[in-house]
Protein backbone atom coordinates (compact mmCIF):
# COMPACT_ATOMS: atom_id res chain seq x y z
CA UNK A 1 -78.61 24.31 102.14
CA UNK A 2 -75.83 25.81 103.99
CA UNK A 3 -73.86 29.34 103.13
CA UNK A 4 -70.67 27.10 104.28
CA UNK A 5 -71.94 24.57 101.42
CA UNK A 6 -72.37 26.92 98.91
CA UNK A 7 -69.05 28.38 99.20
CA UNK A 8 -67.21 24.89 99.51
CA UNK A 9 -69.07 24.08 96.00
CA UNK A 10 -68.21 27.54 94.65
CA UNK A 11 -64.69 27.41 95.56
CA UNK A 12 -64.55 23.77 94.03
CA UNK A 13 -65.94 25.02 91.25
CA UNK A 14 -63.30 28.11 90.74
CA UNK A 15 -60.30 25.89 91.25
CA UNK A 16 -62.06 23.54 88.44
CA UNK A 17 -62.25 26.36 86.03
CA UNK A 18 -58.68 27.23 87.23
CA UNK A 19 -57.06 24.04 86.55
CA UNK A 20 -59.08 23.56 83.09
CA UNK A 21 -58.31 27.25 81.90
CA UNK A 22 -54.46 26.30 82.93
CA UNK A 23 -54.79 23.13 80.88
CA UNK A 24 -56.08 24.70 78.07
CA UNK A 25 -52.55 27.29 78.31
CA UNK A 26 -50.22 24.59 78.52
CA UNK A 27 -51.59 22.85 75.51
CA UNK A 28 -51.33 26.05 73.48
CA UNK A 29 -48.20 26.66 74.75
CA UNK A 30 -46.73 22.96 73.69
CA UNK A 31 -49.03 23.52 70.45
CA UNK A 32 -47.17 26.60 70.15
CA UNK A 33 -43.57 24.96 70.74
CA UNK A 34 -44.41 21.80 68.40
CA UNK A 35 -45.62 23.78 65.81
CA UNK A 36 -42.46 26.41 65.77
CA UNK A 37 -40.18 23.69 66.30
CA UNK A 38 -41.84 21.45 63.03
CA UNK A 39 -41.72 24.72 61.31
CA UNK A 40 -38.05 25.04 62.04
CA UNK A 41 -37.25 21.54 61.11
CA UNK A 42 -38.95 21.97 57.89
CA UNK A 43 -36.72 25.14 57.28
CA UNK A 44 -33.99 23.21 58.08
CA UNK A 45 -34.70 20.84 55.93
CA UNK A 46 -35.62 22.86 52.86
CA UNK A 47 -32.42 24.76 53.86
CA UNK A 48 -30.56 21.34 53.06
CA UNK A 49 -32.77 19.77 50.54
CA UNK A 50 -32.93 22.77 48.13
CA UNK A 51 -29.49 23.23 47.05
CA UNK A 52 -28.62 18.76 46.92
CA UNK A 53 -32.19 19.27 44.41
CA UNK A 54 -30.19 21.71 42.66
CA UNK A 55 -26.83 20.44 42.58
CA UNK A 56 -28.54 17.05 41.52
CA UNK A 57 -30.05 18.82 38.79
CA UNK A 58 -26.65 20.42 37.87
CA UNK A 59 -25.08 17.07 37.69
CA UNK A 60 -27.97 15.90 35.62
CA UNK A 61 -27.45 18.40 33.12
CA UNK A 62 -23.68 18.09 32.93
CA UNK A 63 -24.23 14.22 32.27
CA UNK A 64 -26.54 14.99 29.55
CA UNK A 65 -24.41 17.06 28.18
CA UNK A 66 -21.47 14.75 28.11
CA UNK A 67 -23.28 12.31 26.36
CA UNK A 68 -24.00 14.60 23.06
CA UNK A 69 -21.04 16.15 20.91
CA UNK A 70 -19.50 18.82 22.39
CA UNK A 71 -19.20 22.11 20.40
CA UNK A 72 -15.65 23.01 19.52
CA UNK A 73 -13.91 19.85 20.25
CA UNK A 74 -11.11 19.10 17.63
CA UNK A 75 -10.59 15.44 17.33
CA UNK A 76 -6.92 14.29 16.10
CA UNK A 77 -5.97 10.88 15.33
CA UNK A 78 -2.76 8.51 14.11
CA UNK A 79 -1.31 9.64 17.00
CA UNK A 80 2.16 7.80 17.82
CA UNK A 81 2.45 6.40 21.74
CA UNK A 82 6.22 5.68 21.75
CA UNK A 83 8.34 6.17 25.10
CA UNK A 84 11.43 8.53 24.23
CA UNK A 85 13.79 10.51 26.62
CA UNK A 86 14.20 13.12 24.34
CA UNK A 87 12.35 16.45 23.61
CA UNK A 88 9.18 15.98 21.20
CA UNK A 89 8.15 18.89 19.06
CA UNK A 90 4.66 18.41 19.25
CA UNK A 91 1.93 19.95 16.97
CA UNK A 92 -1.00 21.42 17.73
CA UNK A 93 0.24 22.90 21.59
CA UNK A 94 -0.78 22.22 24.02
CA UNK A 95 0.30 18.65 22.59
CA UNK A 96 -2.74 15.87 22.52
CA UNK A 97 -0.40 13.23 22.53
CA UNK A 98 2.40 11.66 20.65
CA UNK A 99 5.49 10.42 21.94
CA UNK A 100 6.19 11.23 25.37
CA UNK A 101 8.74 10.46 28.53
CA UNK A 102 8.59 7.24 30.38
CA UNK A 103 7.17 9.07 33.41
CA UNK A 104 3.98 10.60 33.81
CA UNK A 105 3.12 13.86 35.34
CA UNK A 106 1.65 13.30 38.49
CA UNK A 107 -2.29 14.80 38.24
CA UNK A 108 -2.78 17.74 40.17
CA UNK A 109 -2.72 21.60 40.05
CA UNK A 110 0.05 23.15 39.36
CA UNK A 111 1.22 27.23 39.10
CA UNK A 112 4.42 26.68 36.78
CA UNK A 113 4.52 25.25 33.39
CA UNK A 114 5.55 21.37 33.13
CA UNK A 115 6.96 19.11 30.66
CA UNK A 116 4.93 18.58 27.88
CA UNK A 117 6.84 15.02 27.61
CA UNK A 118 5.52 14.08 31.07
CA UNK A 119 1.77 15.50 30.90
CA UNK A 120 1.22 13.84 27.56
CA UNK A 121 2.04 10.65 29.17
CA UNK A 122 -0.88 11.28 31.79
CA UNK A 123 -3.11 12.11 29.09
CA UNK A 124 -2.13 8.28 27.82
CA UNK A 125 -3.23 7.27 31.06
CA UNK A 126 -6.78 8.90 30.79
CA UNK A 127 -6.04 12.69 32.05
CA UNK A 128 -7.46 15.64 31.10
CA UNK A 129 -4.86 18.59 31.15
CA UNK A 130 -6.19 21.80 31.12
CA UNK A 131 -3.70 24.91 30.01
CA UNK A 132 -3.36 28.51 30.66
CA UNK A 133 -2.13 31.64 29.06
CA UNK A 134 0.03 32.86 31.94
CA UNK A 135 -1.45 36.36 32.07
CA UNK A 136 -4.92 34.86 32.63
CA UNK A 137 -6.85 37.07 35.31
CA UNK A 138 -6.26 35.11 39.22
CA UNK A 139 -9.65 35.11 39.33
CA UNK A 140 -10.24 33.11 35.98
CA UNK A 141 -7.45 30.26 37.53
CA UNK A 142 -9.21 30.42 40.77
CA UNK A 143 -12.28 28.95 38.51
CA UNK A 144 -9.92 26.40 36.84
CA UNK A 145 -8.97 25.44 40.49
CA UNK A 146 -11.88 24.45 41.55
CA UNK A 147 -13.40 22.54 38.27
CA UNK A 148 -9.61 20.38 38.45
CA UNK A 149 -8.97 19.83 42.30
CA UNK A 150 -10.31 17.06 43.73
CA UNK A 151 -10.52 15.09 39.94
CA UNK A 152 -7.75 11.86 40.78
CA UNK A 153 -7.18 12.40 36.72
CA UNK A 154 -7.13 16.14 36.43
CA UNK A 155 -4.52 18.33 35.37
CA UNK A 156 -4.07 21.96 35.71
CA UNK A 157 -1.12 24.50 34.40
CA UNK A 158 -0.30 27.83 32.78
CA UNK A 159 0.70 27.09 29.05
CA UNK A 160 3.46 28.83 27.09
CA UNK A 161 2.98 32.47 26.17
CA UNK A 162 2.08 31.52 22.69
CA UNK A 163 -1.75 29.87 23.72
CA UNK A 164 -3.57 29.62 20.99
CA UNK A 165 -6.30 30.39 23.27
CA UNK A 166 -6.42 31.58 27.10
CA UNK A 167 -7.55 27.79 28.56
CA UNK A 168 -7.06 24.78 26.90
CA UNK A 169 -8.69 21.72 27.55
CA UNK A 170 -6.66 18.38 26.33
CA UNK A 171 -7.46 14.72 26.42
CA UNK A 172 -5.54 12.42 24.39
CA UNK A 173 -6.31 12.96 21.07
CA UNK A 174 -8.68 16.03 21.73
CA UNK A 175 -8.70 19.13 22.45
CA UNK A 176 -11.09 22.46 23.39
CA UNK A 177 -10.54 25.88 23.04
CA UNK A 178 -12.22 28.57 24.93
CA UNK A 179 -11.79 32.13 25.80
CA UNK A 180 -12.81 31.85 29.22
CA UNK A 181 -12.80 30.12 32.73
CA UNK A 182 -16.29 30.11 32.74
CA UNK A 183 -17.04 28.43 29.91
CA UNK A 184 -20.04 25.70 30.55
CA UNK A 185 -17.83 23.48 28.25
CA UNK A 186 -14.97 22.50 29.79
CA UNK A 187 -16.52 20.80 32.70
CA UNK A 188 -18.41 18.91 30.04
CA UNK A 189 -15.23 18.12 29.14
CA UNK A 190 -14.02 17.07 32.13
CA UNK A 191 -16.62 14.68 32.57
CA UNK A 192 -16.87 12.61 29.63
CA UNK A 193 -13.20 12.46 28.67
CA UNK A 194 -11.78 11.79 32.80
CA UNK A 195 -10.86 8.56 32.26
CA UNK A 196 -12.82 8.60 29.17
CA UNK A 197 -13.38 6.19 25.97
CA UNK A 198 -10.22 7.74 24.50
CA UNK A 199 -8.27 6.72 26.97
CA UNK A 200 -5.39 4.35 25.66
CA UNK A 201 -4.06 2.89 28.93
CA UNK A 202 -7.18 3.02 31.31
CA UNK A 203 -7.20 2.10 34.79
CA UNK A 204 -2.86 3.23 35.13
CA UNK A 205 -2.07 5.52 37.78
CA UNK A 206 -1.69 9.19 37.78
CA UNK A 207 0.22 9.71 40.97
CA UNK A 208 3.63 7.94 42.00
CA UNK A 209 4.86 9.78 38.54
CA UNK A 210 7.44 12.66 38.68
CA UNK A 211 6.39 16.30 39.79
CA UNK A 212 4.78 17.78 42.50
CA UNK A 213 1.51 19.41 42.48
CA UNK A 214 0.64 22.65 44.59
């Protein structure tokens, strides 16, 4: 055999082991990519997934809850539903219901006290109104804020200075006391009595009333 063979065989050879050894870095290197870039999906995803899981389980909870007495809610019945255009003394305060003004508070939050004649209409109409003492911390409203905006039936205002608790939660014919924003309670509230089984008028409007939210 030939030196000139030998070395035509021996450099096919090397280029071989070249190509195969380049081969077997490419796939490690796409190995490499498609396993960082799975991994990074599946971050994403748990990045996503985790807090809907949670959130879903919050929901969950707050549903249950709902469904079971609440602690502290006063119930108060025989409650008269007459329209008047006068001003109603109303007992307890915030009012539950009772007589009120022809026109309903339009739902919303706002950061000045409203008629009690108006609001207790919306409560008619399946609102819950929740109440402030005025010197309530900003922080504790900002927390009041956020449980009422975004509810088409929710009402939010500071109270008189006479609150026979800092927040009040009202629906008609109910009511919750509680000494702070935080309480777990009222967004129980909020859920079961929104539009809720007490509701006298259900289905009428909250909006195209009188006042302006914030």
């Amino acid at each position: 055999m030939s030196t000139r063979k030998v070395d035509a065989k021996d450099r096919a050879a090397q280029v071989a082991a070249m190509r195969a050894e380049q081969q077997r870095r490419d796939r490690r290197q796409r190995n490499l990519i498609v396993g960082g870039a799975a991994g990074l999906s599946l971050a994403l995803v748990a990045a996503v997934a985790v807090p809907l899981v949670n959130a879903s389980r919050e929901r969950a909870t707050v549903e249950a809850a709902a469904n079971a007495p609440i602690d502290g809610v006063e119930e108060f019945t025989e409650l008269t539903s007459n329209h008047v255009e006068t001003a109603v003394s109303y007992d307890p305060l915030p009012p539950v219901g009772g007589d009120h003004n022809p026109a309903w508070l339009n739902c919303g939050v706002y950061t000045e006290p409203v008629p009690n004649e108006n609001a207790v209409h919306s409560l008619e109409h399946g609102a819950v109104w929740i109440t402030y003492d005025p010197d309530l911390p900003a922080e504790q409203v900002e927390i009041l804020t956020d449980l009422v905006e975004g509810e088409a039936y929710g009402l939010l205002s500071p109270g008189e200075a006479d609150m026979p608790a800092p927040v009040v939660a009202s629906a008609w014919g109910l009511q919750l006391q509680v000494e702070d924003a935080g309480d777990e309670r009222l967004e129980v509230f909020l859920e079961r009595y929104l539009q809720g089984e007490q509701t006298p008028e259900p289905g009428a409007a909250c909006f195209g009333g009188v006042g302006t939210p914030a």
